[in-house]
Protein backbone atom coordinates (compact mmCIF):
# COMPACT_ATOMS: atom_id res chain seq x y z
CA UNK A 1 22.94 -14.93 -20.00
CA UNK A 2 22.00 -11.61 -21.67
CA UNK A 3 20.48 -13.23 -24.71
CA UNK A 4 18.59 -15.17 -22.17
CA UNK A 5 17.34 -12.11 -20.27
CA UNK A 6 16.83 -10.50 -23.77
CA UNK A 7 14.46 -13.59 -24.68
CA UNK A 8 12.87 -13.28 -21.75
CA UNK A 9 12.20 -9.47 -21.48
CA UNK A 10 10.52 -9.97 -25.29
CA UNK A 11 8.27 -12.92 -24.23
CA UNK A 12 6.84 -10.53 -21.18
CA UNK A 13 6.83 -7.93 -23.66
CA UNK A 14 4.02 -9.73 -25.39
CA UNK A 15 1.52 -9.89 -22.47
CA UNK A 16 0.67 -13.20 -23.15
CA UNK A 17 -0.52 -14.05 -19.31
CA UNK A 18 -3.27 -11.91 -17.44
CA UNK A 19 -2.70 -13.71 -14.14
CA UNK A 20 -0.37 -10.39 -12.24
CA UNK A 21 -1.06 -8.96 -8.89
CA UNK A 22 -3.32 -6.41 -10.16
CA UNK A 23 -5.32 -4.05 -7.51
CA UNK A 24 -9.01 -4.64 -8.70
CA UNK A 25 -10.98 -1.75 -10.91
CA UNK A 26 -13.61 0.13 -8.54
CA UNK A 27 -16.99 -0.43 -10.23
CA UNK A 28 -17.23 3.58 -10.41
CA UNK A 29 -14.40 4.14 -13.03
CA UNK A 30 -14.35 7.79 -11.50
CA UNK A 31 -13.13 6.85 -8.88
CA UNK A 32 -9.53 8.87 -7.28
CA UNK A 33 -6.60 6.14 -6.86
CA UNK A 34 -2.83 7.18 -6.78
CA UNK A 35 -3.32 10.51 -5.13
CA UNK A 36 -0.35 12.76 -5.06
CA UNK A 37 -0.08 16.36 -3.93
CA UNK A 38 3.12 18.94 -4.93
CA UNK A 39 3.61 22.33 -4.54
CA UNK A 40 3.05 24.20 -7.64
CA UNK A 41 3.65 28.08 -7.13
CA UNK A 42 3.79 30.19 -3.33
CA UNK A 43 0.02 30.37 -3.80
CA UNK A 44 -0.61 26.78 -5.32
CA UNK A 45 -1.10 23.31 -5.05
CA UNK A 46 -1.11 20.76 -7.42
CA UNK A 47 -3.80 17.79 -7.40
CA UNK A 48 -2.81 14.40 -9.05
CA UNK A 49 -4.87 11.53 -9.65
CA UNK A 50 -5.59 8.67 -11.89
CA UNK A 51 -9.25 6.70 -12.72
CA UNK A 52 -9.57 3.48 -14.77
CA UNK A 53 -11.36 5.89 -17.61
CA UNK A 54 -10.88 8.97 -19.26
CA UNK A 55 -11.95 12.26 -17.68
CA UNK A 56 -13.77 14.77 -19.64
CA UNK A 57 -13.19 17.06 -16.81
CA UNK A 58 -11.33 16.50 -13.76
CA UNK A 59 -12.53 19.11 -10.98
CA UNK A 60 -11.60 19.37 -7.39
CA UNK A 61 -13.47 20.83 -4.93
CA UNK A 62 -11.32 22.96 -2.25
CA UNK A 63 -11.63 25.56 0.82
CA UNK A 64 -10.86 25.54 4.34
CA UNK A 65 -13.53 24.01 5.89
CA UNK A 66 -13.96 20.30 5.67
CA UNK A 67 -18.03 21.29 5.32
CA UNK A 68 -17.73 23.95 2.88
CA UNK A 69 -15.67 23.29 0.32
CA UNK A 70 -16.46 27.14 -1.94
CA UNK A 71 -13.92 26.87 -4.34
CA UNK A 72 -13.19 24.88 -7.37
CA UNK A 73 -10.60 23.84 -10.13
CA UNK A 74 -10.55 21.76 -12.81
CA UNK A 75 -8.75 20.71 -16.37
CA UNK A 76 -9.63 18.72 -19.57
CA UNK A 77 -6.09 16.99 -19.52
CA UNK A 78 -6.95 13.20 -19.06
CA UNK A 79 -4.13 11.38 -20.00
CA UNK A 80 -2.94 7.69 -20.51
CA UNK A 81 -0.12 5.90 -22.60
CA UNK A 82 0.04 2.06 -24.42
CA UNK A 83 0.15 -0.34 -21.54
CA UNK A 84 -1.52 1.23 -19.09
CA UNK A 85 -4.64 0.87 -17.19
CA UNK A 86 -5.17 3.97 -15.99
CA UNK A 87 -5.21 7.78 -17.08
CA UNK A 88 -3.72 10.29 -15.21
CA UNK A 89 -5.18 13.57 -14.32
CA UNK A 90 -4.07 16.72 -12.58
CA UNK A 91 -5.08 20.18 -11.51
CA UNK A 92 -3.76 22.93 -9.75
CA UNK A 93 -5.66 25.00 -7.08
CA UNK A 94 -5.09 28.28 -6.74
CA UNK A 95 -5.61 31.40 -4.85
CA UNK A 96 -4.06 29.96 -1.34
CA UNK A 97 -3.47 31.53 1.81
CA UNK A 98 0.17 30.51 3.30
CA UNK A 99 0.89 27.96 5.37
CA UNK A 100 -3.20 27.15 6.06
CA UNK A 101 -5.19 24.00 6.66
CA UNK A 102 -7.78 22.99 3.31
CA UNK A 103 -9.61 20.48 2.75
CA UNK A 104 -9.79 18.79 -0.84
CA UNK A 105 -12.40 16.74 -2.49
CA UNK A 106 -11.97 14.89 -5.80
CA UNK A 107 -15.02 15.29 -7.99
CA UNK A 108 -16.09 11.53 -8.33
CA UNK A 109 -19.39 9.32 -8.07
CA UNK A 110 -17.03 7.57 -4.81
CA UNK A 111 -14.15 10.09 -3.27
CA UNK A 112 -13.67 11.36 0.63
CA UNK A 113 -12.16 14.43 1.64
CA UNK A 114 -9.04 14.74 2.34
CA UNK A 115 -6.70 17.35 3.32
CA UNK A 116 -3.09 19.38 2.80
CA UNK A 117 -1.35 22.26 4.29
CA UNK A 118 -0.62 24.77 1.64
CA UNK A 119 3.14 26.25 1.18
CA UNK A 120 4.44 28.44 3.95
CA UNK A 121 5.85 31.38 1.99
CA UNK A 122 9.59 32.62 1.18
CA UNK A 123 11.18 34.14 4.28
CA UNK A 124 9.09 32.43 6.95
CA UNK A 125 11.04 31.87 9.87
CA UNK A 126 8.63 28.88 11.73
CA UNK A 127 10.76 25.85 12.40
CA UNK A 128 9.94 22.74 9.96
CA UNK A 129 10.57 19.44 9.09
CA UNK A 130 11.30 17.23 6.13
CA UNK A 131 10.94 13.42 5.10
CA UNK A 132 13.73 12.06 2.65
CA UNK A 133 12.86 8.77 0.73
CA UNK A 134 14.49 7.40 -1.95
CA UNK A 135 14.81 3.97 -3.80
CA UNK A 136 11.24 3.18 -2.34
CA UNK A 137 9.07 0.03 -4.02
CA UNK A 138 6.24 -1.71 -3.90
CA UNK A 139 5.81 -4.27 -0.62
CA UNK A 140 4.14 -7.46 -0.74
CA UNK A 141 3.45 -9.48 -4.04
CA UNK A 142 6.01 -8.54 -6.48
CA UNK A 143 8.06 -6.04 -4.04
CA UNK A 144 9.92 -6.55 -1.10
CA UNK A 145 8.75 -8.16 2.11
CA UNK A 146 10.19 -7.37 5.86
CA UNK A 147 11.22 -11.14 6.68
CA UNK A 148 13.31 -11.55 3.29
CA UNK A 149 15.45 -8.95 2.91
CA UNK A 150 17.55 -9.82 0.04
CA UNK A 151 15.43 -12.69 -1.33
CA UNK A 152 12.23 -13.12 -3.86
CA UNK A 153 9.24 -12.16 -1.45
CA UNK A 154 6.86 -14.73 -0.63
CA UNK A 155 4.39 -13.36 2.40
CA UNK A 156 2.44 -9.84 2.23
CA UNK A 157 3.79 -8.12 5.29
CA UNK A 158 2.20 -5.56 7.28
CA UNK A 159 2.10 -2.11 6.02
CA UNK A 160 2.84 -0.77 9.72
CA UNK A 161 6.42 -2.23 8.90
CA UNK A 162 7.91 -0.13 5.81
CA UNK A 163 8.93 3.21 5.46
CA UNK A 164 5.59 3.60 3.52
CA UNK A 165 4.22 2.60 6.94
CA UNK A 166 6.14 5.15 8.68
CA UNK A 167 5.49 8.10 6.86
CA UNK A 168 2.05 7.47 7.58
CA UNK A 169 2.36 7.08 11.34
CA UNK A 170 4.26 10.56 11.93
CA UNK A 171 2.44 12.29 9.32
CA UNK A 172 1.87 15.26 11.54
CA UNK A 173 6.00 15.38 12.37
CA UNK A 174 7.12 16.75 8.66
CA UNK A 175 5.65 19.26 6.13
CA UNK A 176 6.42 17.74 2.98
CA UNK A 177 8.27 14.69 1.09
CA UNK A 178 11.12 14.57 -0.98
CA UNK A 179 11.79 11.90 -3.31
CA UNK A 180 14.66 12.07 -5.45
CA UNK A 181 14.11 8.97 -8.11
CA UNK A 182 13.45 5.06 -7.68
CA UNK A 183 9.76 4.48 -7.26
CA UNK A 184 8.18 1.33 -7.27
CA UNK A 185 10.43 -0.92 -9.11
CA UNK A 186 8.14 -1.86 -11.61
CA UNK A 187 11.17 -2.93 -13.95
CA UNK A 188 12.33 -5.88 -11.42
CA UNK A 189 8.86 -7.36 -12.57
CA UNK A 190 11.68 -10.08 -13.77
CA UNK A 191 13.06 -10.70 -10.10
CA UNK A 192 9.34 -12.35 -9.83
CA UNK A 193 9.57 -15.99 -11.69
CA UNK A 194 5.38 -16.00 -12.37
CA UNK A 195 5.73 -12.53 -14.01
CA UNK A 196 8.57 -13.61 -16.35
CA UNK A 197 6.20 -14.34 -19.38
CA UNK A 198 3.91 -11.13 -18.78
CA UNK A 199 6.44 -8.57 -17.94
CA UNK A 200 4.08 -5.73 -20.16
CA UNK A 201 1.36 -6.31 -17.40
CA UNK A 202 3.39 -6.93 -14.07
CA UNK A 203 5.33 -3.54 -14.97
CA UNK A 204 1.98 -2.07 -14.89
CA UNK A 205 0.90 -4.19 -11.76
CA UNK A 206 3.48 -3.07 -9.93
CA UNK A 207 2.99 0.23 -10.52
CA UNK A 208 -1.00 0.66 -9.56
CA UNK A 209 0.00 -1.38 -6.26
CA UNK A 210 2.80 1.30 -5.19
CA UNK A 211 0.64 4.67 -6.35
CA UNK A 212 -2.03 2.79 -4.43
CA UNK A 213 0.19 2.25 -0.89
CA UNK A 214 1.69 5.55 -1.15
CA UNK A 215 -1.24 7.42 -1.62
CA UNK A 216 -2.32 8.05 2.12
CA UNK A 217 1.02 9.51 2.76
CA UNK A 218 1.16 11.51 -1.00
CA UNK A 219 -2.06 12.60 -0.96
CA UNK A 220 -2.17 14.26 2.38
CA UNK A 221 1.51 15.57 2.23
CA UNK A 222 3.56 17.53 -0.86
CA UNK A 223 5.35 14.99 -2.45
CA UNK A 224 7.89 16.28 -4.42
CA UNK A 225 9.47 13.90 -6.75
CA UNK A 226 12.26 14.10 -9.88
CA UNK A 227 13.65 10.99 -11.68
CA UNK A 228 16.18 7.69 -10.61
CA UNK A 229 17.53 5.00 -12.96
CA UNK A 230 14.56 2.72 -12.40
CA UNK A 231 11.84 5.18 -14.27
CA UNK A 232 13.95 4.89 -17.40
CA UNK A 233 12.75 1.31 -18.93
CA UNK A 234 10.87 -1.29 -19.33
CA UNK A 235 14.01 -3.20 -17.75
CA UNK A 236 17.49 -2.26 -17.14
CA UNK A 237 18.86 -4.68 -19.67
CA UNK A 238 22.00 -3.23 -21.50
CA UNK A 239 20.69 -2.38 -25.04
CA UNK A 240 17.10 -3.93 -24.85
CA UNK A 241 15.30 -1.07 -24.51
CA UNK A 242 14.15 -1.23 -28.27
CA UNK A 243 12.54 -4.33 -26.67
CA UNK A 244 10.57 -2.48 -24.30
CA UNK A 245 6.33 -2.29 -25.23
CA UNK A 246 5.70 1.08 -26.15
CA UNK A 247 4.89 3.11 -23.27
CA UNK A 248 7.32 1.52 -21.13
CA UNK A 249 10.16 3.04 -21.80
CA UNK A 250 12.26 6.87 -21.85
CA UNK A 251 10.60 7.85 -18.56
CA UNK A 252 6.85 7.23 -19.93
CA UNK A 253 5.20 6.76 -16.74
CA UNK A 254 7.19 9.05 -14.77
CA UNK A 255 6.25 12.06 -16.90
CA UNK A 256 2.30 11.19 -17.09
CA UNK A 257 2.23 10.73 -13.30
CA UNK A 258 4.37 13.91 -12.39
CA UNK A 259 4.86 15.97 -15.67
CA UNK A 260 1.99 18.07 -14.59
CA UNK A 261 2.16 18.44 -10.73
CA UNK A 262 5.73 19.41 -10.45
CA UNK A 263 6.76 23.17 -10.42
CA UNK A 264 8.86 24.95 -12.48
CA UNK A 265 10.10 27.41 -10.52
CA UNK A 266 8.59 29.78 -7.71
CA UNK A 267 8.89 33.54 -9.21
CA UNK A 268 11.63 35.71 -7.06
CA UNK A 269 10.88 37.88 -4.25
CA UNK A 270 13.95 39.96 -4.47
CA UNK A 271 13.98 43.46 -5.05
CA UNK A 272 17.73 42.93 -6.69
CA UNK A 273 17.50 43.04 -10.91
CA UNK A 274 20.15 40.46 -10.98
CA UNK A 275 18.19 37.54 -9.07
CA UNK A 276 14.92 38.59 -10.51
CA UNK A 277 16.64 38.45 -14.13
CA UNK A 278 18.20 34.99 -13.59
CA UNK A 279 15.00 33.67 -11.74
CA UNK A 280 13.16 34.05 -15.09
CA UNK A 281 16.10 32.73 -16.99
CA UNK A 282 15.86 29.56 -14.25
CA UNK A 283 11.95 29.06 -15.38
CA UNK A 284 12.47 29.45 -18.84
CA UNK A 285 15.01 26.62 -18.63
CA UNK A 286 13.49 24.59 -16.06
CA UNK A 287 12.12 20.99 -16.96
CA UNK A 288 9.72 19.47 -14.48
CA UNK A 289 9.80 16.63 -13.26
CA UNK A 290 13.20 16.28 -14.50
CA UNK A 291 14.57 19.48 -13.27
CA UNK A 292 13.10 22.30 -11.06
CA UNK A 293 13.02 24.41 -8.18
CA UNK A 294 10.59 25.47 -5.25
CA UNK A 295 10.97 27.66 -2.47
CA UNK A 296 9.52 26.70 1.37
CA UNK A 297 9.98 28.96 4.51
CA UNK A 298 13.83 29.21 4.87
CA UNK A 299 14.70 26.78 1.96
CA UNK A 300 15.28 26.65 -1.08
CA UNK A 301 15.22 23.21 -3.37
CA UNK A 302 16.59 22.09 -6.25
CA UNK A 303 15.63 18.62 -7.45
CA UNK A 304 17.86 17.80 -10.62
CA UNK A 305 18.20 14.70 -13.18
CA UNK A 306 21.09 12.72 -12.74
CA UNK A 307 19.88 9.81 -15.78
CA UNK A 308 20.49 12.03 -18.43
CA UNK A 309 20.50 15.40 -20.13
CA UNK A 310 24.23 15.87 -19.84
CA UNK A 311 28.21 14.59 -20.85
CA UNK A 312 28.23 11.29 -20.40
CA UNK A 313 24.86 10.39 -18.22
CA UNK A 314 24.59 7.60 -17.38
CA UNK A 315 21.11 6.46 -18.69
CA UNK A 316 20.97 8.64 -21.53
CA UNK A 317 22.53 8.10 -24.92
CA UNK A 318 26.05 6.20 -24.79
CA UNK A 319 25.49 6.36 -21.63
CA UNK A 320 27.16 3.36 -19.22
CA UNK A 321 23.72 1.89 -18.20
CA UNK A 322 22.98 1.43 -22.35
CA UNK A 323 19.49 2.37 -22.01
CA UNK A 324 19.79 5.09 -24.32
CA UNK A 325 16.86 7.63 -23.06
CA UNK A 326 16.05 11.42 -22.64
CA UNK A 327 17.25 13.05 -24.00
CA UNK A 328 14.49 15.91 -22.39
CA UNK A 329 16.05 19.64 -22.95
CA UNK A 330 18.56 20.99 -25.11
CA UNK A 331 22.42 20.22 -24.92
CA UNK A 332 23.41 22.36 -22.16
CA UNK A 333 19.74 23.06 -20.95
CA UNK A 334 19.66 21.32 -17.46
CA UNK A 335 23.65 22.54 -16.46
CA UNK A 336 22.12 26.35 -17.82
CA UNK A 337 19.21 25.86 -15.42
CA UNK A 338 21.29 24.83 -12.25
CA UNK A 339 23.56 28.06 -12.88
CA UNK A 340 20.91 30.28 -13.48
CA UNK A 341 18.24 29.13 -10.49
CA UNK A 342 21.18 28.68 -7.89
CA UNK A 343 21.86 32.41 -8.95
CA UNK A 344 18.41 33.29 -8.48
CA UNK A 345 18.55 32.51 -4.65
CA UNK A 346 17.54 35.40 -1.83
CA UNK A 347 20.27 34.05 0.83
CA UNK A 348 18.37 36.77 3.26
CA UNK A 349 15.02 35.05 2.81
CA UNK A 350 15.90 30.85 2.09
CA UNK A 351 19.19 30.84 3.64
CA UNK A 352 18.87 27.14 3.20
CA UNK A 353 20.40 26.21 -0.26
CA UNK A 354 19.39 21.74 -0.84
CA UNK A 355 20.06 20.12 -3.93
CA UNK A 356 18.64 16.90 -4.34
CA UNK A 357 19.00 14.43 -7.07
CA UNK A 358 19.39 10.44 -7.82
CA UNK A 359 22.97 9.04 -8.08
CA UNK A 360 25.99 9.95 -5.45
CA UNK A 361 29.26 10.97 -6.54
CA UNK A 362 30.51 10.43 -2.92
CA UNK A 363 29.61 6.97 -1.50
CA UNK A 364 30.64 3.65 0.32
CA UNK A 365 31.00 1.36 -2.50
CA UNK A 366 31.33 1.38 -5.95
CA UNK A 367 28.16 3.66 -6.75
CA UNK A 368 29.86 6.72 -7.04
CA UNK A 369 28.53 8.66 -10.44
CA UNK A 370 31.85 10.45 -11.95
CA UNK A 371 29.80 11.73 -14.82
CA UNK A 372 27.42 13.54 -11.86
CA UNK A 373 30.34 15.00 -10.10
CA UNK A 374 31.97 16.44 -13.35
CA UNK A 375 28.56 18.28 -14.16
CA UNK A 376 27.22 19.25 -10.94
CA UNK A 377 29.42 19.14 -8.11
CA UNK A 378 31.56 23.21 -8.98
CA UNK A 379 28.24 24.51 -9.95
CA UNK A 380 27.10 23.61 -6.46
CA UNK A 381 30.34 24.76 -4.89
CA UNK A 382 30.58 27.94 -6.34
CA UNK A 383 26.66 28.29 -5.57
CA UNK A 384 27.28 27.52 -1.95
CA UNK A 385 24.57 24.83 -1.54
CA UNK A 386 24.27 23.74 2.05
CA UNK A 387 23.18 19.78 1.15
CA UNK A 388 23.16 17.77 -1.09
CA UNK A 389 20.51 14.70 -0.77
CA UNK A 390 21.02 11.05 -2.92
CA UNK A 391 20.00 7.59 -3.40
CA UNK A 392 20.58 5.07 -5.60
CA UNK A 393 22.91 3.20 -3.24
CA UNK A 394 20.26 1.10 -0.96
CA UNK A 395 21.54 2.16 2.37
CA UNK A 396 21.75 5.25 4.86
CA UNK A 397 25.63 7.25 5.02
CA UNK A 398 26.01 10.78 5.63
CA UNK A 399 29.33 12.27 4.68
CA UNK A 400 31.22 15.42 6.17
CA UNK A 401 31.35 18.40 3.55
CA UNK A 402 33.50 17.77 1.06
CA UNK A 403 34.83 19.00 -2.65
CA UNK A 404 36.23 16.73 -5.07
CA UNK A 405 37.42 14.44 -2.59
CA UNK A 406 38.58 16.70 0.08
CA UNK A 407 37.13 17.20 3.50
CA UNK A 408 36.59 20.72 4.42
CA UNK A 409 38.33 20.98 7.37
CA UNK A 410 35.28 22.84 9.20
CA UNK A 411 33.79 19.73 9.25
CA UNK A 412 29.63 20.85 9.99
CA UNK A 413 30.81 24.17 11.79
CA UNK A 414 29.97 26.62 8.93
CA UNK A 415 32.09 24.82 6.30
CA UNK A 416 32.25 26.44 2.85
CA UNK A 417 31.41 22.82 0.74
CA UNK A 418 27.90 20.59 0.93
CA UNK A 419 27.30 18.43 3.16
CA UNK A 420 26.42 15.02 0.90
CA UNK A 421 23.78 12.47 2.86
CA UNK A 422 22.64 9.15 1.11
CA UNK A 423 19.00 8.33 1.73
CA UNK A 424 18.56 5.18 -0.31
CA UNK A 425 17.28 2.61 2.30
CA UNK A 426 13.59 2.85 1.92
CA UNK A 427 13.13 -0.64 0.82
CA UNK A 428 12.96 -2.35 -2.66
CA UNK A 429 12.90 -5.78 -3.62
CA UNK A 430 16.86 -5.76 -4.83
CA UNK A 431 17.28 -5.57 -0.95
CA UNK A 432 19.89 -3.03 1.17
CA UNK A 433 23.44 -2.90 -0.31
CA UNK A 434 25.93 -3.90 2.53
CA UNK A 435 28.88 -1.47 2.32
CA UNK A 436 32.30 -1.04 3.45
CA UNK A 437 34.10 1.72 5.37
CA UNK A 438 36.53 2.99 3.83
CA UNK A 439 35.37 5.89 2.11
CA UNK A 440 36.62 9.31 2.88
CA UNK A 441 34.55 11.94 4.90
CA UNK A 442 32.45 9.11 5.91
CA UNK A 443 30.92 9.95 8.88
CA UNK A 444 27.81 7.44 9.33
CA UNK A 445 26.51 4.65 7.68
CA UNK A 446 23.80 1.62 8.01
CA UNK A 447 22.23 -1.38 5.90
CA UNK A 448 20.56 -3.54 8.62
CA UNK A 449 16.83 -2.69 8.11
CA UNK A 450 14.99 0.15 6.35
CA UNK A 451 15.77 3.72 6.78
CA UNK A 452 14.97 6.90 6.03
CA UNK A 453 16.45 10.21 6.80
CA UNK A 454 14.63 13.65 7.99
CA UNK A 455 15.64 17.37 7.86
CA UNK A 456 14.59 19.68 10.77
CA UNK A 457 14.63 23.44 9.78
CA UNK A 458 15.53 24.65 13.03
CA UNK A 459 16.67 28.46 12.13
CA UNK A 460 18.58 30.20 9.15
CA UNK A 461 21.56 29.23 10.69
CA UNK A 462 20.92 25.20 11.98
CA UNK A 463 19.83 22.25 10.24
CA UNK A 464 19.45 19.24 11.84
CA UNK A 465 19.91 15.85 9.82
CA UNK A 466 18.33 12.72 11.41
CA UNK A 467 18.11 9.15 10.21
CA UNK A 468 15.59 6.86 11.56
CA UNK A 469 14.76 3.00 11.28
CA UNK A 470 11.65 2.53 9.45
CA UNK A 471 9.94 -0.03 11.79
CA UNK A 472 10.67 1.06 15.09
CA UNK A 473 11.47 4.75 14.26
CA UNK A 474 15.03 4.59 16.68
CA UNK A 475 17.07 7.11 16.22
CA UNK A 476 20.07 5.62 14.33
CA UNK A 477 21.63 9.03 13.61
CA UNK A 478 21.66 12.75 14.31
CA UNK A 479 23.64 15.67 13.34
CA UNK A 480 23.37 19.33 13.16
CA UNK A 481 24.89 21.23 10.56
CA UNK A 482 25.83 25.22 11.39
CA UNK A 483 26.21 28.13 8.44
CA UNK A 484 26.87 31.30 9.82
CA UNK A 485 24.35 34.03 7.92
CA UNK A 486 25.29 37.68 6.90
């Protein structure tokens, strides 16, 4: 069967079709697709973008009135890789006022204005909310579809009905995005039996069609995003990736579209020597989009790699999924980073310590990533994180705070280990994994529709943790956890 799969995965290698789902080219090549917003600094936002031609100069217009937009950025970077359509382009506007209303305008012969809320600063108290998503793809041709959940789609569905769909209609209930790894799917292109002799141009396919639907939701909100298993190739075929066209594989697409719009690290606002010394130490190590930190209001968040970049990962070299990639920092450099930004943190002004990265090491199933609990899960004990977000597994769970393997017996009343929730039932066209209950510290799990989860910032002592059905938005879960301050 591999050797089939093999065969297969070098005949779509060869592009040797040009019949894929592809969106159509705008007749003005200028023209913004893809948008994607992130927070870049406490005064800065990035812009991302890509156009089907090179930009000698990407600009964006900015300000806070939608009819005067006074100020301007721009940057020569333009940038593209073998395979793709598109080229990718990002700047960074600067100079912002916190937690303030702009407007944004891409410089193009055919763009709109559009609009963000810039980041509210370290230390500010205002209640907030977050959306989690993880393991989302593309809906419709070559993604998943609402009527066949664990079947080869055959109907476009409505948008209204996917957690794409849902971000979009309570865009005004959260401040920003989170999406720890899995976007698009673009390597299931062989889950789709007409792309199975074109695989170099359905990967690419699938990819402008998901940029494309999440763009009214990523281009209005941050959207703060770090790597999962299905970024890493062209497939995930055990040793094939040698197979892979060039461009398609170690992360290519993942680092044009978000190498330059992710932070590295927000500079420290402490007075103490100690966290100001390790805070540079954390940006000098940081890696973005692989690994990296940003501050919001009463939170601070840490979005890590869990592919590769340390013993024994899983996609990187020897690693169990035999994709052999990354390797994207020096031995050590990602664990070094962790230590020194979770050592960085102002507990006084982001009491909130969340850690968010792809694969679970607590889970229903037989997901669990021992090679991510081995390197990560002390650090984040000793570091006192507060939560710790996942995907990977296609479902919703939340699990009581726990430390290798034990409950702490204060439950969500101030306990002194993470809380660990699971956030992995977006919708992709490998369907929602059905699970089993017999985990421990399980406390809530679901896999009959889509789902999503959402933090609520309520104070520097409560932090709610809700998950919510992605067509109807019913409440399926809801928890608050409690950290006593001081």
């Amino acid at each position: 069967m591999q050797c089939l799969l093999s065969a297969l995965l070098l005949a779509g290698a060869s592009g040797v079709l040009a019949n894929v789902n592809y969106p159509p080219i705008p007749s003005d090549k200028t023209t913004p697709v893809q948008q994607r917003l992130a927070f870049k600094s406490p005064t800065e936002m990035s812009v991302g973008w890509n156009t089907y031609e090179q930009l000698s100069n990407a600009c964006v217009q900015y300000g806070t009135s939608q009819t005067a937009l006074k100020s301007k950025a721009c940057s020569d970077s333009s940038v593209t890789y073998p395979t793709s359509r598109t080229w990718s382009n990002a700047v960074t506007l600067t100079g912002l006022k916190p937690a303030t209303q702009y407007y944004y305008k891409i410089v193009s012969g055919n763009s709109t204005v559009s609009q963000f809320v810039s980041p509210r600063l370290a230390g500010d108290t205002t209640p907030f909310n977050v959306s989690l998503v993880i393991d989302l793809g593309v809906y419709g041709d070559n993604g998943y579809t609402t009527t066949k959940r664990e079947e080869i789609p055959a109907i476009q569905p409505a948008l209204q009905h996917t957690t794409i769909g849902a971000l979009a209609r309570t865009i005004n209930n959260y401040e920003f995005v989170i999406h720890p790894g899995d976007f698009a799917y673009a390597d299931d292109w062989i889950k789709t039996l007409s792309d199975l002799l074109n695989g170099k141009n359905a990967y690419e396919a699938i990819l402008e069609n998901f940029y494309d639907q999440l763009a009214p939701v990523a281009g209005v909100k941050a959207y703060m995003a770090s790597p999962g298993n299905h970024e890493a190739d062209c497939q995930e075929i055990p040793y094939t990736s040698r197979l892979c066209p060039t461009g398609q594989k170690n992360f290519t697409d993942f680092q044009n579209r978000f190498g330059r719009t992710m932070p590295s690290t927000f500079p420290s606002q402490s007075t103490s020597k100690s966290l100001q010394a390790n805070a540079k130490k954390a940006a000098a190590l940081a890696n973005p989009p692989f690994w990296f930190s940003f501050e919001y209001g009463m939170a601070h968040v840490v979005m890590f790699d869990t592919e590769t970049d340390f013993k024994n990962a899983p996609d990187g070299t020897n690693g169990s999924a035999h994709l052999d990639t990354g390797r994207f920092g020096f031995p050590g450099q990602q664990t070094a980073f962790l230590r020194a930004d979770l050592a960085s943190v102002n507990r006084t002004q982001t009491p909130w310590l969340i850690v968010a990265g792809h694969r679970p090491w607590y889970a229903l199933g037989d997901e669990q990533c021992g090679p991510c609990q081995n390197a990560f899960e002390t650090i984040f004990y000793q570091a006192g994180v507060d939560l710790a977000i996942f995907g990977h597994v296609h479902n919703s769970q939340r699990f009581a705070p726990m430390y290798q393997g034990k409950v702490d017996p204060a439950g969500y009343n101030n306990p002194k280990a993470p809380a660990y929730i699971i956030a992995g039932g977006a919708g992709n066209i490998e369907g929602l994994s059905t699970y089993s209950s017999n985990a421990t510290g399980n406390v809530f799990a679901y896999d009959e529709d889509f789902s999503y989860a959402t933090l609520q910032f309520k104070d520097s002592e409560h932090l709610g943790i809700q998950f919510l059905r992605s067509s109807t938005g019913e409440l399926l879960d809801s928890s608050v956890l409690y950290k006593k301050r001081g």
